[in-house]
Protein backbone atom coordinates (compact mmCIF):
# COMPACT_ATOMS: atom_id res chain seq x y z
CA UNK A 1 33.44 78.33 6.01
CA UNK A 2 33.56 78.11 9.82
CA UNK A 3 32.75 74.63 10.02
CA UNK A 4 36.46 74.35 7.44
CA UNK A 5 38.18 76.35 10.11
CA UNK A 6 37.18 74.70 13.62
CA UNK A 7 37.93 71.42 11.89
CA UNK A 8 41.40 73.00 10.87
CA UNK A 9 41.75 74.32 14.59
CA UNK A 10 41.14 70.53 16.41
CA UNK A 11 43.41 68.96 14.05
CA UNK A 12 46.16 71.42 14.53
CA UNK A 13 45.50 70.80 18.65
CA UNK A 14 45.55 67.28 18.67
CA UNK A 15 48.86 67.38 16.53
CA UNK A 16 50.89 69.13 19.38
CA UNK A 17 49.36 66.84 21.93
CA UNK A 18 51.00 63.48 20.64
CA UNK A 19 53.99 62.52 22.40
CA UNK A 20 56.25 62.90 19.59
CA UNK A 21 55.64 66.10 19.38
CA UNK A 22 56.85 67.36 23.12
CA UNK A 23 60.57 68.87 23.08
CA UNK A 24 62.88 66.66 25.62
CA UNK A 25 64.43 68.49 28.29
CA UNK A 26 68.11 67.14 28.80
CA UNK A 27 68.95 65.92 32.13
CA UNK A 28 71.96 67.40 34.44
CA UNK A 29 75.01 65.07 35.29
CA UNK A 30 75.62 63.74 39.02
CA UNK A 31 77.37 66.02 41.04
CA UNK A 32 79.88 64.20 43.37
CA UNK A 33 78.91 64.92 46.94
CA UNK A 34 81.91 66.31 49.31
CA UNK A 35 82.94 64.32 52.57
CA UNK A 36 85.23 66.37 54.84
CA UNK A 37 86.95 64.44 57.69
CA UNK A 38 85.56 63.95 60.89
CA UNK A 39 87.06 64.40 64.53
CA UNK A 40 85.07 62.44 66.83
CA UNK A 41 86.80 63.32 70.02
CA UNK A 42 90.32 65.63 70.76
CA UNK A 43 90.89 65.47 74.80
CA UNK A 44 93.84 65.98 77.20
CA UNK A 45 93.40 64.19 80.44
CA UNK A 46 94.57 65.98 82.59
CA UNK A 47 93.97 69.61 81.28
CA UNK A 48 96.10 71.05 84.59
CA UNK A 49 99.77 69.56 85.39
CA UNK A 50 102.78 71.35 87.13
CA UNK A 51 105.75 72.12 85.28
CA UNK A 52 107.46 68.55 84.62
CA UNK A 53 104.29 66.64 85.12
CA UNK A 54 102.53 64.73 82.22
CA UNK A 55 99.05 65.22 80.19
CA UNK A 56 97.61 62.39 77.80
CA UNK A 57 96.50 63.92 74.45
CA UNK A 58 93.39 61.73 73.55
CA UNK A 59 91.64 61.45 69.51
CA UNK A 60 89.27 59.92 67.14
CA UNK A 61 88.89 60.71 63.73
CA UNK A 62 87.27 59.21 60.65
CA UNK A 63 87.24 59.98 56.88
CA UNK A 64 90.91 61.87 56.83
CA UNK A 65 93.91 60.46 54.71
CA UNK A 66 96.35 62.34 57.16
CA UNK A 67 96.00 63.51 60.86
CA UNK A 68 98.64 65.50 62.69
CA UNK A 69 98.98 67.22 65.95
CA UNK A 70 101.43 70.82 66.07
CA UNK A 71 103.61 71.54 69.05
CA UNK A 72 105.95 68.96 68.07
CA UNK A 73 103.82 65.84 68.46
CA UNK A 74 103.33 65.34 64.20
CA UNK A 75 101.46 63.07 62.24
CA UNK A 76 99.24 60.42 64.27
CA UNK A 77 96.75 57.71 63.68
CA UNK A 78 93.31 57.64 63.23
CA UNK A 79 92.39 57.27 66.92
CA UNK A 80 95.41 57.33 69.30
CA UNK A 81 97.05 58.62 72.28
CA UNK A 82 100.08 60.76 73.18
CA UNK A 83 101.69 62.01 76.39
CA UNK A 84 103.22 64.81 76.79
CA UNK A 85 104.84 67.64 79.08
CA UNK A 86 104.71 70.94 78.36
CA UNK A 87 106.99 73.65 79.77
CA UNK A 88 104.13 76.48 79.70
CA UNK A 89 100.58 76.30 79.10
CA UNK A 90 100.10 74.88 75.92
CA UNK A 91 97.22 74.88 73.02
CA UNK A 92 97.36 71.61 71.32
CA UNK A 93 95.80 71.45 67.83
CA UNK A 94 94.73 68.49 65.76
CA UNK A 95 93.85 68.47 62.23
CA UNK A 96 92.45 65.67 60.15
CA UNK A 97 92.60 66.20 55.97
CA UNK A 98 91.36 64.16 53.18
CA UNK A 99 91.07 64.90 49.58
CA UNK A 100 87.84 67.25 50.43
CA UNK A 101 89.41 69.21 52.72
CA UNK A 102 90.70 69.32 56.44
CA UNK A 103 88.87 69.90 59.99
CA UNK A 104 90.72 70.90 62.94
CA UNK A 105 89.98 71.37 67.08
CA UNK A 106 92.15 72.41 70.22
CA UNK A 107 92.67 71.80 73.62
CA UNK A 108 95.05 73.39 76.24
CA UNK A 109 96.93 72.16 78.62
CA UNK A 110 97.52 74.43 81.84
CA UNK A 111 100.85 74.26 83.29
CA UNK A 112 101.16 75.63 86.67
CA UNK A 113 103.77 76.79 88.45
CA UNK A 114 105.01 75.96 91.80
CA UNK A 115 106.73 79.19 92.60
CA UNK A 116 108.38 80.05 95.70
CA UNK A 117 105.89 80.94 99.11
CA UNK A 118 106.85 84.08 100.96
CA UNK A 119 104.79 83.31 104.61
CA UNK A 120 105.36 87.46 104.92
CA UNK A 121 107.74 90.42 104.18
CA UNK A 122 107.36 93.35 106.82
CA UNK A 123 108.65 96.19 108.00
CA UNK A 124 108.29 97.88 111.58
CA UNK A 125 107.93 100.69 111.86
CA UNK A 126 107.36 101.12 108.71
CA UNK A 127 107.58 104.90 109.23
CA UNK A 128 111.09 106.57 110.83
CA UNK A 129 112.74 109.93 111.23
CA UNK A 130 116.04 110.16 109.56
CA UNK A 131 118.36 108.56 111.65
CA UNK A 132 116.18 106.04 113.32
CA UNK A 133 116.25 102.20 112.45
CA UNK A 134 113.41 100.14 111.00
CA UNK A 135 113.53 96.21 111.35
CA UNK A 136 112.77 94.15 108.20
CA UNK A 137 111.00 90.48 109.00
CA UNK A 138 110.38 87.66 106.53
CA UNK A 139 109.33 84.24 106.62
CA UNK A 140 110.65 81.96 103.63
CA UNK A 141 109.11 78.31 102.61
CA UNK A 142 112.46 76.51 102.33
CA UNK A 143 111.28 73.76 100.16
CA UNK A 144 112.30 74.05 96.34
CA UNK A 145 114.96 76.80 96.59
CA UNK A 146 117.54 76.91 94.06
CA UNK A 147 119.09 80.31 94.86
CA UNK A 148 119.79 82.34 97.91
CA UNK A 149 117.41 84.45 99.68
CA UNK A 150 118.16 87.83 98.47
CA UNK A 151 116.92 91.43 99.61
CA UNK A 152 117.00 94.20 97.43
CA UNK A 153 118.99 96.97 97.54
CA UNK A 154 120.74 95.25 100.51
CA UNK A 155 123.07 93.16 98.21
CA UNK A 156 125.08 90.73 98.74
CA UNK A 157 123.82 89.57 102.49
CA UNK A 158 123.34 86.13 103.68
CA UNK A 159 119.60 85.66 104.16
CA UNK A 160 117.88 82.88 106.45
CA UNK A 161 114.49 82.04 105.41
CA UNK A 162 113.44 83.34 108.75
CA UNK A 163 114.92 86.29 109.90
CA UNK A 164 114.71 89.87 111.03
CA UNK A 165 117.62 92.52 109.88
CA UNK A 166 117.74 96.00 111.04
CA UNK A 167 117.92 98.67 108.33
CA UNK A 168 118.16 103.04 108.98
CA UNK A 169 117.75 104.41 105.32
CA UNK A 170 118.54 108.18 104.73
CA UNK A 171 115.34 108.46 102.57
CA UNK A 172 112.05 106.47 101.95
CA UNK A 173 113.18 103.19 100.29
CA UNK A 174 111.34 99.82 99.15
CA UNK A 175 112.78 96.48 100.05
CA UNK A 176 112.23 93.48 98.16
CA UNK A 177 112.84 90.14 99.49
CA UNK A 178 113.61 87.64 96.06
CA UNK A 179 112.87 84.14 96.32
CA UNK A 180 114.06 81.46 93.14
CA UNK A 181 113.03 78.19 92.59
CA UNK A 182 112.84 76.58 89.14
CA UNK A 183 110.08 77.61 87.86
CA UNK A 184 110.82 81.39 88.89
CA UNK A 185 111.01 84.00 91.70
CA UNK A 186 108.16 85.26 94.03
CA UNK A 187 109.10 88.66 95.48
CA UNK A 188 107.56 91.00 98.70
CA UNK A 189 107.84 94.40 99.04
CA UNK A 190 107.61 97.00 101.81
CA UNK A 191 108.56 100.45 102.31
CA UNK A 192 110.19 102.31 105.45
CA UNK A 193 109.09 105.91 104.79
CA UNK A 194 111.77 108.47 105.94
CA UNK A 195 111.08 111.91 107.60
CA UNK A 196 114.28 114.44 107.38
CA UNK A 197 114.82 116.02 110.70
CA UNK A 198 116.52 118.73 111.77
CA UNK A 199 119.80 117.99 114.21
CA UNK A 200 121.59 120.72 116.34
CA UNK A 201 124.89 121.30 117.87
CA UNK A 202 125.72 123.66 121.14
CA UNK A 203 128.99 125.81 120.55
CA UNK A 204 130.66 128.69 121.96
CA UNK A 205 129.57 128.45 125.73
CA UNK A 206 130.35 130.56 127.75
CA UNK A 207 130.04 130.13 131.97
CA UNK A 208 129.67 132.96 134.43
CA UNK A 209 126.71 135.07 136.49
CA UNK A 210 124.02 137.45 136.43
CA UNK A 211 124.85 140.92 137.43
CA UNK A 212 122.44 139.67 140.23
CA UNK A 213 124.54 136.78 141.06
CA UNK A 214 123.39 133.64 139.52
CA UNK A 215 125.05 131.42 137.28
CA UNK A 216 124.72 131.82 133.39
CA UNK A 217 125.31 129.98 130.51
CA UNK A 218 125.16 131.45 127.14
CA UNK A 219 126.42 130.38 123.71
CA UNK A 220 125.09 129.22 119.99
CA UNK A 221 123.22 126.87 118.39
CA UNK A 222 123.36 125.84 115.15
CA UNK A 223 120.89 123.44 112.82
CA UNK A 224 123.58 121.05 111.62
CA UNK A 225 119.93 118.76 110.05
CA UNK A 226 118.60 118.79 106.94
CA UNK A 227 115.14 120.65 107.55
CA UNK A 228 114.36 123.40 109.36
CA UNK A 229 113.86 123.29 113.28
CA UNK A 230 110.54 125.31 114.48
CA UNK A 231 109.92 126.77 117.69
CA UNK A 232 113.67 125.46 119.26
CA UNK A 233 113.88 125.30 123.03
CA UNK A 234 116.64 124.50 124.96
CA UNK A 235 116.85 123.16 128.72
CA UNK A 236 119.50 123.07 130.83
CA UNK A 237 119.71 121.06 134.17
CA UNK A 238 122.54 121.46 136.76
CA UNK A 239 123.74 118.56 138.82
CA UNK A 240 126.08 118.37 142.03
CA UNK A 241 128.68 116.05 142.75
CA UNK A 242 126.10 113.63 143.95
CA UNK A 243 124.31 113.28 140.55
CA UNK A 244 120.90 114.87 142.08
CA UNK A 245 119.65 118.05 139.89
CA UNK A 246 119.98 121.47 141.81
CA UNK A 247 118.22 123.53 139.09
CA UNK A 248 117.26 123.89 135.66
CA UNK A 249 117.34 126.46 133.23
CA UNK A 250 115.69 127.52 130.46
CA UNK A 251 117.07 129.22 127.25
CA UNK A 252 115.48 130.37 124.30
CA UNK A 253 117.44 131.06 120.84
CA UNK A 254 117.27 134.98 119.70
CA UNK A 255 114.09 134.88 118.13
CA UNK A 256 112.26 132.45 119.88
CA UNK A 257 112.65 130.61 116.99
CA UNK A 258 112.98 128.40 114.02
CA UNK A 259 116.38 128.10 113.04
CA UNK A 260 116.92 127.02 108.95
CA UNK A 261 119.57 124.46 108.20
CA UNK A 262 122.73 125.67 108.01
CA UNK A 263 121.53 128.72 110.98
CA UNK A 264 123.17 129.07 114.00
CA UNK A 265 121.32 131.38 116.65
CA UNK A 266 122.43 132.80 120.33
CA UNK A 267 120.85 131.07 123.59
CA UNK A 268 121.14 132.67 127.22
CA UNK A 269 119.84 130.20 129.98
CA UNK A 270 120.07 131.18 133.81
CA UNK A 271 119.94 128.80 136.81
CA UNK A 272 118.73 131.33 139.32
CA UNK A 273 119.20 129.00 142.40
CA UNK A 274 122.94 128.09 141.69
CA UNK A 275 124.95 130.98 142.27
CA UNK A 276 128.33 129.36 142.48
CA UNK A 277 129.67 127.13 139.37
CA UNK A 278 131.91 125.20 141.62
CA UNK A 279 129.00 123.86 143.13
CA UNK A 280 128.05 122.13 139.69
CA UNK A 281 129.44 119.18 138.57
CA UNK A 282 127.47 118.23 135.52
CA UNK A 283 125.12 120.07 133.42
CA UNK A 284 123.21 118.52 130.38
CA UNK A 285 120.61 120.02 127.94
CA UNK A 286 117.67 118.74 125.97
CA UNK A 287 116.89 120.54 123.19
CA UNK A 288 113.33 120.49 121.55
CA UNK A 289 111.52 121.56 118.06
CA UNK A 290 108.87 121.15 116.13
CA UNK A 291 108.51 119.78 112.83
CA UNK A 292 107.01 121.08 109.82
CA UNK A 293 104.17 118.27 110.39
CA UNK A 294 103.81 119.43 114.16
CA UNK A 295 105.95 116.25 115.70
CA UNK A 296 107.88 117.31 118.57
CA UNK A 297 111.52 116.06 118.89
CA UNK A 298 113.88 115.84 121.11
CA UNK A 299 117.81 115.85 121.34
CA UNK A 300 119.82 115.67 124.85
CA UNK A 301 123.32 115.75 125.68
CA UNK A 302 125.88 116.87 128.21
CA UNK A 303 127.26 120.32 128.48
CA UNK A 304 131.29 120.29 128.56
CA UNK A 305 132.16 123.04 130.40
CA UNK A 306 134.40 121.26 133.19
């Protein structure tokens, strides 16, 4: 009985060992293999030009049914060149397309400008008391202009491209000198910074002496400015017919004081080695404050009283 059934067993092994016998696997069909285009080489020569100048675009491409460049250039050959001229810095882009697909690559094109040259813009001081005057300088590169020189907010004045022009602002204000060409303006700027001061005016004198003889001079003074005036002195000097100073006097408003804008205060000076007014035939005054920064200032004049 076991002989029956190893001899069954070997039989049975050596049928699914013949060829015949093996199942046949089926084989896959060829797949088509996909060839996108190829750009060899996208260049522009040169890649820097000033506004009007000229760049060469530069390609190669191979495997592509269609090539085409954007910013207006279109569809190309295979390997070519272009020129062209930009108004602005420019990316160029080329792309190369076949039935697989397309490929694409850029290159720019700087384009630089030649704007005007301003050698300088200054001003000097460049730091004034109301009232004072500031002188504005500038140096110009002539070459290329298509428009006037112009300084802002001076208007409508005739400009040389060298030149100085004096300028008293009532407040801080920033000048700008505007120079055009055609591929735009270059502009300078400085600023004249403006300190408000105060300004006074004498009134109400009044001429006549001591009850110990000398000669007197009262009368008012009033901040006619636009800030207030601190510690306000006044000095008087008296002058005979020869122009030489016989004396001075001092006078000091009530208070010893600082005088607000819009304040008038009393004075009282004395010359106490004149003690005859015919004797004098000219008397002027300097008056002096301080500011609120500390600056002392001065203001003179001449005394009507003849």
């Amino acid at each position: 009985m076991i002989k029956k059934m190893l001899l069954f067993f070997l039989c049975f092994t050596l049928f699914l060992s013949m060829p015949g016998c093996k199942k046949k696997l089926p084989t896959s069909p060829d797949i088509p293999t996909e060839v996108l285009p190829t750009i060899t080489s996208f260049t522009a020569n040169p890649t820097s030009i000033a506004r009007g100048g000229t760049s060469v675009l530069s390609w190669s491409t191979t495997n592509a049914t269609s090539i085409s460049i954007n910013q207006g250039v279109g569809n190309v050959s295979a390997t070519g060149t272009v020129e062209v001229s930009p108004e602005e810095t420019t990316a160029y882009t080329l792309t190369a397309t076949n039935s697989d697909g397309s490929k694409t690559q850029s290159c720019t094109i700087e384009v630089v400008l030649n704007l005007p040259i301003i050698d300088y813009f200054t001003a000097t001081p460049t730091s004034i008391l109301a009232g004072e005057w500031s002188t504005l300088s500038w140096s110009v590169q002539p070459e290329g202009l298509t428009e006037a020189l112009r300084i802002e907010p001076l208007g409508n004045l005739t400009i040389p491209f060298t030149g100085v022009h004096p300028v008293s602002p009532a407040e801080t204000t920033t000048y700008t000198l505007i120079a055009t060409n055609n591929d735009g303006q270059t502009t300078s700027s400085c600023t004249v910074s403006v300190t408000a001061q105060a300004c006074f005016e004498l009134t109400n004198y009044s001429y006549g002496y001591t009850s110990y003889g000398c000669c007197e001079i009262t009368g008012i003074v009033k901040n006619v400015g636009n800030v207030t005036g601190y510690n306000v002195g006044i000095e008087f000097q008296a002058y005979n017919a020869s122009d030489v100073i016989i004396d001075t006097a001092h006078g000091f408003p009530a208070g010893l004081g600082n005088i607000p804008v819009g304040v008038s205060a009393a004075f009282d000076a004395v010359f106490f080695e004149v003690y005859d007014w015919a004797i004098i035939a000219k008397v002027t005054y300097e008056i002096t404050w301080l500011t609120a920064q500390g600056m002392r200032l001065t203001q003179t004049g001449i005394v009507p009283f003849k």
